[in-house]
PDB file of N, CA and C in Angstrom:
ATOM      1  N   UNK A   1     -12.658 -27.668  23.277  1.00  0.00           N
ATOM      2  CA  UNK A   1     -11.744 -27.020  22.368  1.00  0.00           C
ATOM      3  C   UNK A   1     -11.875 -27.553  20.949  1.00  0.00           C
ATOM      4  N   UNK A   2     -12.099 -28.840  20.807  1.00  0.00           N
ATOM      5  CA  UNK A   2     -12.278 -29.422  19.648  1.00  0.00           C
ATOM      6  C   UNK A   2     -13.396 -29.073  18.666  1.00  0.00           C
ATOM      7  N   UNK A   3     -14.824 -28.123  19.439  1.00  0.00           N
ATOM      8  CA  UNK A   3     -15.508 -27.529  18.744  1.00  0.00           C
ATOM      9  C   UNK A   3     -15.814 -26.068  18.673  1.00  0.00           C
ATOM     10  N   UNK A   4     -13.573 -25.984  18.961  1.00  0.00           N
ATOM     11  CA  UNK A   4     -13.995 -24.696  17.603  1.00  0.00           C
ATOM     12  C   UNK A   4     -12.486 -24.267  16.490  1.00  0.00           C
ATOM     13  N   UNK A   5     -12.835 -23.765  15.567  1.00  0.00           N
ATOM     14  CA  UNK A   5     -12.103 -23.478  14.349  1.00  0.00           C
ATOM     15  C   UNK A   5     -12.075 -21.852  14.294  1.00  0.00           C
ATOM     16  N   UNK A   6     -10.940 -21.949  13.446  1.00  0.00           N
ATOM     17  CA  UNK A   6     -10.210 -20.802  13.187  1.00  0.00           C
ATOM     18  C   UNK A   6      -9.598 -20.763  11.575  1.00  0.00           C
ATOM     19  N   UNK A   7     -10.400 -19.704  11.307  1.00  0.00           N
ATOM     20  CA  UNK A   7      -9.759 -19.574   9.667  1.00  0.00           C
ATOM     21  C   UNK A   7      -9.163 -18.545   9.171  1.00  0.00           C
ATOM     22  N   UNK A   8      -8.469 -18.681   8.417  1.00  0.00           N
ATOM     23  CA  UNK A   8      -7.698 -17.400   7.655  1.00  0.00           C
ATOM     24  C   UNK A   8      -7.442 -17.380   6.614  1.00  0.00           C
ATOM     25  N   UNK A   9      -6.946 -16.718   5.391  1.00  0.00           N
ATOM     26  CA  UNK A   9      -7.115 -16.668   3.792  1.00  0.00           C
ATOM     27  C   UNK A   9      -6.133 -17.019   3.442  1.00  0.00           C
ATOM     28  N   UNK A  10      -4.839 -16.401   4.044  1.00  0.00           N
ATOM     29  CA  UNK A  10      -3.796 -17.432   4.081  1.00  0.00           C
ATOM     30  C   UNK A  10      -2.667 -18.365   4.842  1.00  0.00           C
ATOM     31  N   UNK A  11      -2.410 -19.112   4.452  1.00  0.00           N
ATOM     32  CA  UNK A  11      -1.021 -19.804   5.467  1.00  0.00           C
ATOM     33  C   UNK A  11      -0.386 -18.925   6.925  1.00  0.00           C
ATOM     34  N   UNK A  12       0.219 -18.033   5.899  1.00  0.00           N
ATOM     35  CA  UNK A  12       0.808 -17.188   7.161  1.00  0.00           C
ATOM     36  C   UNK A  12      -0.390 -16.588   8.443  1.00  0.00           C
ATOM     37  N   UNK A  13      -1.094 -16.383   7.240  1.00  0.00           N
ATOM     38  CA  UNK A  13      -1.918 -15.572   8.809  1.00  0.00           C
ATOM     39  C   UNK A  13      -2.470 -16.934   9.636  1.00  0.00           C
ATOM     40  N   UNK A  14      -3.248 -18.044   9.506  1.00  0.00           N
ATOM     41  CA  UNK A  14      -3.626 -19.183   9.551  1.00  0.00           C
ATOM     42  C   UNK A  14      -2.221 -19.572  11.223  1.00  0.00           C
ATOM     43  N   UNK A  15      -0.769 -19.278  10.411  1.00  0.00           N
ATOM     44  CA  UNK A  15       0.081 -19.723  11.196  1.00  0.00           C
ATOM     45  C   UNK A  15       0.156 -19.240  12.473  1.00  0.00           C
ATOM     46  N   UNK A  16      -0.175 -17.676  12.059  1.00  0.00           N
ATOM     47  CA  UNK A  16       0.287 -16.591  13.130  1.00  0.00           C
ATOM     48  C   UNK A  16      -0.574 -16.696  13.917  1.00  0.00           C
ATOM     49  N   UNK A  17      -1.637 -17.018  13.634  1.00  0.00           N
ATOM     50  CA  UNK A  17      -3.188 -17.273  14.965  1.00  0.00           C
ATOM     51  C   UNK A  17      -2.556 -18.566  15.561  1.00  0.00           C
ATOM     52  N   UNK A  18      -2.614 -19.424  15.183  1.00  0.00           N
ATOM     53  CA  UNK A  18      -1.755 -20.887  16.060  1.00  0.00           C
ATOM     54  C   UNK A  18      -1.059 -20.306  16.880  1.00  0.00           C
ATOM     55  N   UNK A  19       0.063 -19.584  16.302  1.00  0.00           N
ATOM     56  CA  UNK A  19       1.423 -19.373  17.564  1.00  0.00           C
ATOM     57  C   UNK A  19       0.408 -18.593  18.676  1.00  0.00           C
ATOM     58  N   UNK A  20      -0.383 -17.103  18.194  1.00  0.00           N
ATOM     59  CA  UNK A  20      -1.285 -16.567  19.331  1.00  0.00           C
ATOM     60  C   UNK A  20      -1.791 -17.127  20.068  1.00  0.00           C
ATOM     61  N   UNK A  21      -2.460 -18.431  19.509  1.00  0.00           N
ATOM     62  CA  UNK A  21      -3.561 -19.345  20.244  1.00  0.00           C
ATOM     63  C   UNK A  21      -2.228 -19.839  21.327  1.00  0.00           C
ATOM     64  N   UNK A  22      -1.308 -20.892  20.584  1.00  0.00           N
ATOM     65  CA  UNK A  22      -0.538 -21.587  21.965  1.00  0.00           C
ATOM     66  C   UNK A  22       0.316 -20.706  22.682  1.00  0.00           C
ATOM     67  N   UNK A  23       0.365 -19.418  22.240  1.00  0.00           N
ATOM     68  CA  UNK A  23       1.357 -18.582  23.577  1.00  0.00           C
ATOM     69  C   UNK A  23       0.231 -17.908  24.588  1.00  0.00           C
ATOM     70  N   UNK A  24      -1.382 -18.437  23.973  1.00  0.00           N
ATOM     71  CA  UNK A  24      -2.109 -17.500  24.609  1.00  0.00           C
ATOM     72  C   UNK A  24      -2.322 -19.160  25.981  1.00  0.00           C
ATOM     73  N   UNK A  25      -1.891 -20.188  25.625  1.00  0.00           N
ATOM     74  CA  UNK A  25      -2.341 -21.489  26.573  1.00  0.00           C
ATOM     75  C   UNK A  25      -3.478 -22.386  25.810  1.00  0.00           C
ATOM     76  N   UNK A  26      -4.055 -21.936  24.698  1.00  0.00           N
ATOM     77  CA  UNK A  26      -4.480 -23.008  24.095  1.00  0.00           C
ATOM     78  C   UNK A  26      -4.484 -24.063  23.644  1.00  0.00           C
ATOM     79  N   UNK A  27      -5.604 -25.198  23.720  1.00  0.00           N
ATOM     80  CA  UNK A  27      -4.874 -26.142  23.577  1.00  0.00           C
ATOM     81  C   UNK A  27      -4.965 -26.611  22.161  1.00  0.00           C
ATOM     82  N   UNK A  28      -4.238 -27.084  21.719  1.00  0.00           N
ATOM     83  CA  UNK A  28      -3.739 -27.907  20.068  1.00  0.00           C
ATOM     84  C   UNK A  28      -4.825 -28.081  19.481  1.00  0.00           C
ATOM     85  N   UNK A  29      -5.936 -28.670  20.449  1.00  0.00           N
ATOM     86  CA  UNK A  29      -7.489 -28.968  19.849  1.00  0.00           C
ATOM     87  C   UNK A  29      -8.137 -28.598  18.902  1.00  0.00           C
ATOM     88  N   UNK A  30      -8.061 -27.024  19.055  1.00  0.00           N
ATOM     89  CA  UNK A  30      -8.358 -26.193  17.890  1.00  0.00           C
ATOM     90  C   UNK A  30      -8.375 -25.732  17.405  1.00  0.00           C
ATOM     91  N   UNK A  31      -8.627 -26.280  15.789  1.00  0.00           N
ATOM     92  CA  UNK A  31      -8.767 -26.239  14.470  1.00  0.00           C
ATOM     93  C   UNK A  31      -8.043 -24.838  14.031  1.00  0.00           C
ATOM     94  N   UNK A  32      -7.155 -24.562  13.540  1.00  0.00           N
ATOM     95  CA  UNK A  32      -6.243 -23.128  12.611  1.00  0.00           C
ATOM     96  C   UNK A  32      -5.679 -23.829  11.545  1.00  0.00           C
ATOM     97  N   UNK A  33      -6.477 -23.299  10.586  1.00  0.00           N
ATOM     98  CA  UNK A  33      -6.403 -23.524   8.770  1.00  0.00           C
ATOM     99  C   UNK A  33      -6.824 -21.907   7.933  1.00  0.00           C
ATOM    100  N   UNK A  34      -6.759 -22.512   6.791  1.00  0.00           N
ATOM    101  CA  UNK A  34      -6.860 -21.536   6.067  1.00  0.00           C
ATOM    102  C   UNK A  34      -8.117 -21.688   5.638  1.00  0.00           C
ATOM    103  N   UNK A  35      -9.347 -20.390   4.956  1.00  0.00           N
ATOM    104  CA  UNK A  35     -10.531 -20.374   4.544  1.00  0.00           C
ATOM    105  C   UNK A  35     -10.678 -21.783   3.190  1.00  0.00           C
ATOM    106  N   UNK A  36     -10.136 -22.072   2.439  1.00  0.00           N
ATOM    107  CA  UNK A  36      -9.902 -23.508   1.734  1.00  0.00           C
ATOM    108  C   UNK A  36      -9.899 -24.490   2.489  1.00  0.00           C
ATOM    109  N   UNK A  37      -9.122 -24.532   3.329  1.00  0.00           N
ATOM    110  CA  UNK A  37      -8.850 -25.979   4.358  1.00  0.00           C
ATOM    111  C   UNK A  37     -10.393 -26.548   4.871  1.00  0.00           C
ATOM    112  N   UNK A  38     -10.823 -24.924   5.816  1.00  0.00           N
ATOM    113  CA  UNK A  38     -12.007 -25.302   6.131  1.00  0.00           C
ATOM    114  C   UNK A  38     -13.432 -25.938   5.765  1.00  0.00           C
ATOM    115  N   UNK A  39     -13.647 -25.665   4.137  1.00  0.00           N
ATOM    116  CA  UNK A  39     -14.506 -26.230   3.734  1.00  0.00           C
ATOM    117  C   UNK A  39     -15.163 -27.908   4.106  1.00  0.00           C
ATOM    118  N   UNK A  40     -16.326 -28.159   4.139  1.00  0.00           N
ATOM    119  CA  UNK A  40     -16.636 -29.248   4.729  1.00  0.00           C
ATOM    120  C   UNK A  40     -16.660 -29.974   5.959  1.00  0.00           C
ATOM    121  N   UNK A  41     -15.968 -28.383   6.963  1.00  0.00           N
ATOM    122  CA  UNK A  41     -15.647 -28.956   8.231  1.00  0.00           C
ATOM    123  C   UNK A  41     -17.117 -28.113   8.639  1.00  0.00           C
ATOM    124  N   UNK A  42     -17.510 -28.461   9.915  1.00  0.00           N
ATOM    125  CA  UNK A  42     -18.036 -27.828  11.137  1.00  0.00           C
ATOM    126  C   UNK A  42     -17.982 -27.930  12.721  1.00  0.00           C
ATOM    127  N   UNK A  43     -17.755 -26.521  13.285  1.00  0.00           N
ATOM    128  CA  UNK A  43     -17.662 -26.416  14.217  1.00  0.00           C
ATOM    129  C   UNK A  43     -18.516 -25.689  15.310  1.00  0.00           C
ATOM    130  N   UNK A  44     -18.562 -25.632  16.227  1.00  0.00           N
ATOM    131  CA  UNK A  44     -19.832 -24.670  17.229  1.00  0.00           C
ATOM    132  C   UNK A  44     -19.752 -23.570  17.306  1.00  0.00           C
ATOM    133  N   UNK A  45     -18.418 -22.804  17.182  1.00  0.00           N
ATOM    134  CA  UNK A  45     -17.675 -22.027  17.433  1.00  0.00           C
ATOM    135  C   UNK A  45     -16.784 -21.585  16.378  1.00  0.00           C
ATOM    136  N   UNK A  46     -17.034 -20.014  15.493  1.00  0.00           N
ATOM    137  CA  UNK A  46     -15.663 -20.145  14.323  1.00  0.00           C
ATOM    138  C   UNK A  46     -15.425 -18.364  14.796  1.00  0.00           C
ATOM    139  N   UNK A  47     -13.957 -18.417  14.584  1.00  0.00           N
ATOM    140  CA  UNK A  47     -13.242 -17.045  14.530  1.00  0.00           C
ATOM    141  C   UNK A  47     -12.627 -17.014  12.744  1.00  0.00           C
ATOM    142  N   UNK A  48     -12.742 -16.248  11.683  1.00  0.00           N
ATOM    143  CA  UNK A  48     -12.579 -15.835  10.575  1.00  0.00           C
ATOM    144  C   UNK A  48     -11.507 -14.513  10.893  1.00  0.00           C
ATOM    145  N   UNK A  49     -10.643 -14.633  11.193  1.00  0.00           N
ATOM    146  CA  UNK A  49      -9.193 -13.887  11.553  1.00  0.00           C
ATOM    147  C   UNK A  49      -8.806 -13.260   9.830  1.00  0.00           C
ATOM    148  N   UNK A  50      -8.355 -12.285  10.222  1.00  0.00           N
ATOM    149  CA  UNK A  50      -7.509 -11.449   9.214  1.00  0.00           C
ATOM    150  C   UNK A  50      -8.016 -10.846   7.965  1.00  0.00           C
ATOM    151  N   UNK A  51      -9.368 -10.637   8.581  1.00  0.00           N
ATOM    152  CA  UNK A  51     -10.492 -10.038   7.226  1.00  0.00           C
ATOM    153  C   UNK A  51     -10.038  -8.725   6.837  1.00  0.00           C
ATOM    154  N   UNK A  52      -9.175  -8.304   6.517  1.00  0.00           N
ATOM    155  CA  UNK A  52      -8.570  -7.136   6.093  1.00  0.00           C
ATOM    156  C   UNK A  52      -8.219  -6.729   4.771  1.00  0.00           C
ATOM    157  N   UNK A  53      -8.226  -5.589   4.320  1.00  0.00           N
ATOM    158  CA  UNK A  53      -8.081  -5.171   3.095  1.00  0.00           C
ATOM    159  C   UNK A  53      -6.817  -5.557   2.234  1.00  0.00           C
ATOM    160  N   UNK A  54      -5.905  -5.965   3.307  1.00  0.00           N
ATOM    161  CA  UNK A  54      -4.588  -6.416   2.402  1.00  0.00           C
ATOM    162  C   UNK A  54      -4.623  -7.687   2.312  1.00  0.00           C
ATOM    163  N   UNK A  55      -5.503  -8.742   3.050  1.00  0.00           N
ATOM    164  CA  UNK A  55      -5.904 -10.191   2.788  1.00  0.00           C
ATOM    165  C   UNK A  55      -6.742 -10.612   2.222  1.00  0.00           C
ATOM    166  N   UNK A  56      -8.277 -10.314   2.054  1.00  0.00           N
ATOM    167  CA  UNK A  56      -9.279 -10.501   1.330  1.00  0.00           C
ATOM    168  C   UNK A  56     -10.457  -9.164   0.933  1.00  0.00           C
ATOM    169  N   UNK A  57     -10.295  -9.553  -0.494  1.00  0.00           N
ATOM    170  CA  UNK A  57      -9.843 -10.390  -1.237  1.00  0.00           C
ATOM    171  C   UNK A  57      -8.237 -10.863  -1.576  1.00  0.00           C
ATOM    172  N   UNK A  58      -8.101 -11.750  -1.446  1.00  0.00           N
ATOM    173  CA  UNK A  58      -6.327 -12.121  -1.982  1.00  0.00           C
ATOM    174  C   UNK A  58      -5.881 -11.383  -3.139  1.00  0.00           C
ATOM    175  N   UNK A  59      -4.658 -10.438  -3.127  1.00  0.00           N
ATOM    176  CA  UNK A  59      -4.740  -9.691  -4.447  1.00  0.00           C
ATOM    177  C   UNK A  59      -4.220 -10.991  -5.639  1.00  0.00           C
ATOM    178  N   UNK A  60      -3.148 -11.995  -5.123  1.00  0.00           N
ATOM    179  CA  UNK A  60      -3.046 -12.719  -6.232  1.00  0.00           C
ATOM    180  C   UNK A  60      -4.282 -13.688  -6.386  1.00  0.00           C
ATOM    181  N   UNK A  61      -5.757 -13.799  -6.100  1.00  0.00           N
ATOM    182  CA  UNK A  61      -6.942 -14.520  -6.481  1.00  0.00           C
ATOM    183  C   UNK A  61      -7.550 -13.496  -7.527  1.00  0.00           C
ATOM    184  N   UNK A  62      -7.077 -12.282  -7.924  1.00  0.00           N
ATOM    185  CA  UNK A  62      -7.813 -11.229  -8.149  1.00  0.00           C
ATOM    186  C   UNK A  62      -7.024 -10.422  -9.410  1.00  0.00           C
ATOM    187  N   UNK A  63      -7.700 -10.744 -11.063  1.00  0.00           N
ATOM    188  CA  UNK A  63      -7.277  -9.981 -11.821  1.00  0.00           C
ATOM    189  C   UNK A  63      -7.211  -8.428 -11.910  1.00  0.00           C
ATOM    190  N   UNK A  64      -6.185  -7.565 -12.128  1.00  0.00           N
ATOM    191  CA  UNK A  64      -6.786  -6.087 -11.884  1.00  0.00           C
ATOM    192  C   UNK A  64      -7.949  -6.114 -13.112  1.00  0.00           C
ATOM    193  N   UNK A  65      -8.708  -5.204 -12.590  1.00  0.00           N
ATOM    194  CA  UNK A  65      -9.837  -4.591 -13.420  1.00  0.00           C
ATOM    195  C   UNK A  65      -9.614  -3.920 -14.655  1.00  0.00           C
ATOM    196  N   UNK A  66      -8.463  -3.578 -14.577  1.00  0.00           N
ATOM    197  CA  UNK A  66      -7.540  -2.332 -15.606  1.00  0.00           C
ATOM    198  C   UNK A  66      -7.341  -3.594 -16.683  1.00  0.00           C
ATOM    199  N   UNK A  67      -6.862  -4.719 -16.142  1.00  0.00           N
ATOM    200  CA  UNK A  67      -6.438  -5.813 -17.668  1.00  0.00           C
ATOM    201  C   UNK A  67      -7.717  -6.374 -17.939  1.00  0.00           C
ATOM    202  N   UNK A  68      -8.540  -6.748 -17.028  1.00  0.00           N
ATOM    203  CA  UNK A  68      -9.737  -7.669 -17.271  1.00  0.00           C
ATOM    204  C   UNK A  68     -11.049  -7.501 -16.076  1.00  0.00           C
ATOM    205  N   UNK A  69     -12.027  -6.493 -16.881  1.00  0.00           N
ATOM    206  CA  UNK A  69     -13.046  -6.141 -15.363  1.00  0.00           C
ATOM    207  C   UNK A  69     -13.549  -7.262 -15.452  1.00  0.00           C
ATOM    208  N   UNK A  70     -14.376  -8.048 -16.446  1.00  0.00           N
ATOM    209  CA  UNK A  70     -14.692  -9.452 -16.279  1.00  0.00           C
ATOM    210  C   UNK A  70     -13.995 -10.526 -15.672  1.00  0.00           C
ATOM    211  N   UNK A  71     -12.580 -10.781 -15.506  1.00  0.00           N
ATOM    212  CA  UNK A  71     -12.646 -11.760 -14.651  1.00  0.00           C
ATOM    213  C   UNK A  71     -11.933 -11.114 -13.301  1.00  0.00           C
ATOM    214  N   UNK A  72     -11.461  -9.915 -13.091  1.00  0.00           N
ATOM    215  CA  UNK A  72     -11.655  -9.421 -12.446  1.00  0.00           C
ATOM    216  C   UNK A  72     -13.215  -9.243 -11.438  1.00  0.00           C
ATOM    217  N   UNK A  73     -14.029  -9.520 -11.882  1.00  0.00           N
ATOM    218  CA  UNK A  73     -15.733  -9.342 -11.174  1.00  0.00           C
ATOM    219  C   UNK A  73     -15.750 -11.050 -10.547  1.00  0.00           C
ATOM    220  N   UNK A  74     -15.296 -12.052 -11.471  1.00  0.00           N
ATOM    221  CA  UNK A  74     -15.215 -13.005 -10.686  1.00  0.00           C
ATOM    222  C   UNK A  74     -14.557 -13.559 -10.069  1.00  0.00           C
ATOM    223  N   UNK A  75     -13.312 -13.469  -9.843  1.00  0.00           N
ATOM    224  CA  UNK A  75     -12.471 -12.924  -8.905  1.00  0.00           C
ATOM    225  C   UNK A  75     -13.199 -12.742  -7.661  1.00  0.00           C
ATOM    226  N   UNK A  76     -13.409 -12.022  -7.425  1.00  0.00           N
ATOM    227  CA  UNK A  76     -14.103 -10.973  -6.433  1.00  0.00           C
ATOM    228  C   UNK A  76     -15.584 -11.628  -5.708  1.00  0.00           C
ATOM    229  N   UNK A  77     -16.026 -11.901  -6.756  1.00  0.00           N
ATOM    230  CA  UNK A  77     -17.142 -13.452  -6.448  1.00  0.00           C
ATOM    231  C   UNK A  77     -16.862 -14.069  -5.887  1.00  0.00           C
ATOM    232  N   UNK A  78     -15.178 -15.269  -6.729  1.00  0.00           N
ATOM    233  CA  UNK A  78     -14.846 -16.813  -5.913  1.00  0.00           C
ATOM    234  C   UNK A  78     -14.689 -16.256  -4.264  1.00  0.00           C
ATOM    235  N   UNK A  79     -13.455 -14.655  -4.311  1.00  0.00           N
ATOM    236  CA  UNK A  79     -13.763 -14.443  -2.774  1.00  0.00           C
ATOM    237  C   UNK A  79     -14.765 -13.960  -1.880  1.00  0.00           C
ATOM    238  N   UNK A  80     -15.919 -13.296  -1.949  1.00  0.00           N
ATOM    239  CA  UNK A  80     -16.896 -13.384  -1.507  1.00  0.00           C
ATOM    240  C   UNK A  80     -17.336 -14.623  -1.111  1.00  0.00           C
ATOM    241  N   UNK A  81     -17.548 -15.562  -2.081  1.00  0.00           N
ATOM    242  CA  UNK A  81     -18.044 -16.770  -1.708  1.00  0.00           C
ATOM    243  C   UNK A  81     -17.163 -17.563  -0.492  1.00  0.00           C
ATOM    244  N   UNK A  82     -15.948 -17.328  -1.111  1.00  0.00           N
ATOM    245  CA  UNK A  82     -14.814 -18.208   0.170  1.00  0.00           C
ATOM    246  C   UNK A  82     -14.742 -17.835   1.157  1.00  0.00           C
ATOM    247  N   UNK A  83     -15.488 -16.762   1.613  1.00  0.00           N
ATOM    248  CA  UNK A  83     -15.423 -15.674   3.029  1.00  0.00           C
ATOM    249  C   UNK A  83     -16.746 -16.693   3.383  1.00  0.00           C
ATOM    250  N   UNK A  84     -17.639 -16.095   2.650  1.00  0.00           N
ATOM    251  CA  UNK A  84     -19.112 -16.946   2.893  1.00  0.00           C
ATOM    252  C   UNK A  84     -18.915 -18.028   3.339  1.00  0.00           C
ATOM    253  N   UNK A  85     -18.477 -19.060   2.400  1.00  0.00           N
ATOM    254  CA  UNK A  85     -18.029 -20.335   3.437  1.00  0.00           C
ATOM    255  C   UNK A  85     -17.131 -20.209   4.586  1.00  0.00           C
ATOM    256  N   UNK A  86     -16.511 -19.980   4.828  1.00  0.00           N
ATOM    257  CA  UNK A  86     -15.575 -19.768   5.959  1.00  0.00           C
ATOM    258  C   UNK A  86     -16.833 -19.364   7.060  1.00  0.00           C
ATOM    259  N   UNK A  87     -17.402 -18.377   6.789  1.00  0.00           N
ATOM    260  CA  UNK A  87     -18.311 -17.804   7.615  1.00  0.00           C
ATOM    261  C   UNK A  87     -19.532 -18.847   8.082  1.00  0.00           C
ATOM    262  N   UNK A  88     -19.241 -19.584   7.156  1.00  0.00           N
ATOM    263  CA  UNK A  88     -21.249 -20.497   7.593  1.00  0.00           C
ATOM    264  C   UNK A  88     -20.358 -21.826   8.021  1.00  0.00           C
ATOM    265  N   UNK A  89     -19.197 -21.969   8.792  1.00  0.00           N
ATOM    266  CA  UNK A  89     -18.510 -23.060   8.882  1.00  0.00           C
ATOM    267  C   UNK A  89     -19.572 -23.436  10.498  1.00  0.00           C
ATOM    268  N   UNK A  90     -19.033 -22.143  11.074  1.00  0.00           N
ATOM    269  CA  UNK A  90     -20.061 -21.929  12.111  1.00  0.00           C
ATOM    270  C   UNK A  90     -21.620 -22.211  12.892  1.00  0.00           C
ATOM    271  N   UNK A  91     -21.799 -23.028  13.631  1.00  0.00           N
ATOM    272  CA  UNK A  91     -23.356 -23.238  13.893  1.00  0.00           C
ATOM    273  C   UNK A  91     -23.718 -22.671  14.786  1.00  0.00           C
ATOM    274  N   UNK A  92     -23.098 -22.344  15.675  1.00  0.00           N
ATOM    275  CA  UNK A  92     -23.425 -21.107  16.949  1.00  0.00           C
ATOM    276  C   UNK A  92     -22.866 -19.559  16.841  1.00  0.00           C
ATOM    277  N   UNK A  93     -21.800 -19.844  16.874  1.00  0.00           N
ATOM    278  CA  UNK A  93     -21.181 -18.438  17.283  1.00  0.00           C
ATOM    279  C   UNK A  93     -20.424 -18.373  16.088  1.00  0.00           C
ATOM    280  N   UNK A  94     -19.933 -16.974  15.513  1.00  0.00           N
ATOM    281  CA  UNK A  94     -18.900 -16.379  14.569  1.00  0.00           C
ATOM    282  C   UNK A  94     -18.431 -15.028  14.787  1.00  0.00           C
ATOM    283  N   UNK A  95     -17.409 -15.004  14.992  1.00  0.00           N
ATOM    284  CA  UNK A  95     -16.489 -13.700  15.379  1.00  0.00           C
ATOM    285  C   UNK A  95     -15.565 -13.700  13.974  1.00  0.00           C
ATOM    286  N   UNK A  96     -15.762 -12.620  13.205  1.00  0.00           N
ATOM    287  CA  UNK A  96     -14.897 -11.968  12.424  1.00  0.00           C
ATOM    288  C   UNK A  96     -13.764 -11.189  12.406  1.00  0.00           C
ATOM    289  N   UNK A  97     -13.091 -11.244  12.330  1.00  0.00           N
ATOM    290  CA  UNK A  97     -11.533  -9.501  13.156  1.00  0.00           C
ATOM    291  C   UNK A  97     -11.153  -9.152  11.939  1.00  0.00           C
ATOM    292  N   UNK A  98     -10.614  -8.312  12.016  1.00  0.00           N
ATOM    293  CA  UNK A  98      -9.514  -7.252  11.058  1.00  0.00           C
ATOM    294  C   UNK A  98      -8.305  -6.729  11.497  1.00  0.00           C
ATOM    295  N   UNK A  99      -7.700  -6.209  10.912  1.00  0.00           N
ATOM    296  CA  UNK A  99      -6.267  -5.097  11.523  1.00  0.00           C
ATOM    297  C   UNK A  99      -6.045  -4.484  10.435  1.00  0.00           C
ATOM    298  N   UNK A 100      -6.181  -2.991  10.991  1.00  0.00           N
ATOM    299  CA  UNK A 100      -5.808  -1.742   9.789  1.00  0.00           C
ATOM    300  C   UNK A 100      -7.005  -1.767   9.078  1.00  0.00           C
ATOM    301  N   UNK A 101      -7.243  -2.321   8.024  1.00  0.00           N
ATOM    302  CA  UNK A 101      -8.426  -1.248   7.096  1.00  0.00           C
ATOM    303  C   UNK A 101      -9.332  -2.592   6.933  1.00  0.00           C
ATOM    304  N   UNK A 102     -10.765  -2.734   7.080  1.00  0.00           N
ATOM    305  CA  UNK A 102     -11.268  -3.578   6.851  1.00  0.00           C
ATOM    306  C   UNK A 102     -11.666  -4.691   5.436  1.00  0.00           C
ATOM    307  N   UNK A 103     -11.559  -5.508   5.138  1.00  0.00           N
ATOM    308  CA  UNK A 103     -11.839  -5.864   3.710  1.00  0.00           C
ATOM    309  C   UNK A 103     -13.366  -5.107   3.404  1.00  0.00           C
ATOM    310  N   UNK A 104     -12.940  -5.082   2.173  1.00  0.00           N
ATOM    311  CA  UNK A 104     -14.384  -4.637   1.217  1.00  0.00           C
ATOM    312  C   UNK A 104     -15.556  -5.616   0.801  1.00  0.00           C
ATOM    313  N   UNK A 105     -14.879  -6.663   0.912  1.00  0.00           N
ATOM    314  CA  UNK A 105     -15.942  -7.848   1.340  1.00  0.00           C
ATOM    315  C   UNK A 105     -16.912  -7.704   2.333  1.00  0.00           C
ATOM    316  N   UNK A 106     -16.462  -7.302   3.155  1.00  0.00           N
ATOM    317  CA  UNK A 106     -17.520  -7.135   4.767  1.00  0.00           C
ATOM    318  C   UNK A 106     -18.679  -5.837   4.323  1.00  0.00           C
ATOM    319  N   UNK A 107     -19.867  -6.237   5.035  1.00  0.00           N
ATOM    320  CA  UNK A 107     -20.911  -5.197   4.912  1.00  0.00           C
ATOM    321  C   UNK A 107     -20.593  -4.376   5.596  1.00  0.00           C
ATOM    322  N   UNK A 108     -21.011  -3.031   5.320  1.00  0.00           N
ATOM    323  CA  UNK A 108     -20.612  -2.236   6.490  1.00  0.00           C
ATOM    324  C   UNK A 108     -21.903  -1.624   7.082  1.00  0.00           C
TER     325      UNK A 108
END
């Protein structure tokens, strides 16, 4: 259990996988943080939970385009990249999920 992790973009969702994990019988072992937390960790095993259009990109990480397309574009970068890491936390296996509309981050 200890080699594997679970990430999410934010707190709440981060939280809400924990409670899933221990009502599902899991044990404490493993790892539920947020895509930040995770950095520098590795595990054998990563689930990237809540890749969805209303979570990532984070709308408050993200200038609208309408006030500023330039930092609006990087914006949109730092989260790409923070998915990316989250994603390469992984050395074996990586399972991604969504609910409702997928982020625009993800290839399709």
């Amino acid at each position: 259990w200890a080699e594997i992790g679970v990430a999410a973009r934010t707190a709440a969702v981060a939280r809400s996988a924990s409670s899933a994990l221990a009502a599902a019988g899991i044990p404490s072992e493993v790892t539920v943080g947020t895509m930040h937390g995770m950095k520098g960790l590795e595990f054998r095993c990563v689930a990237v939970v809540g890749v969805s259009q209303r979570y990532v990109p984070a709308p408050s990480a993200v200038t609208s385009a309408t006030d500023d397309q330039r930092s609006h574009d990087l914006g949109i970068q730092r989260e790409r990249c923070l998915l990316f890491v989250a994603c390469t936390r992984a050395r074996e296996n990586l399972v991604v999920s969504w609910h409702e509309t997928p982020s625009r981050l993800l290839p399709t």
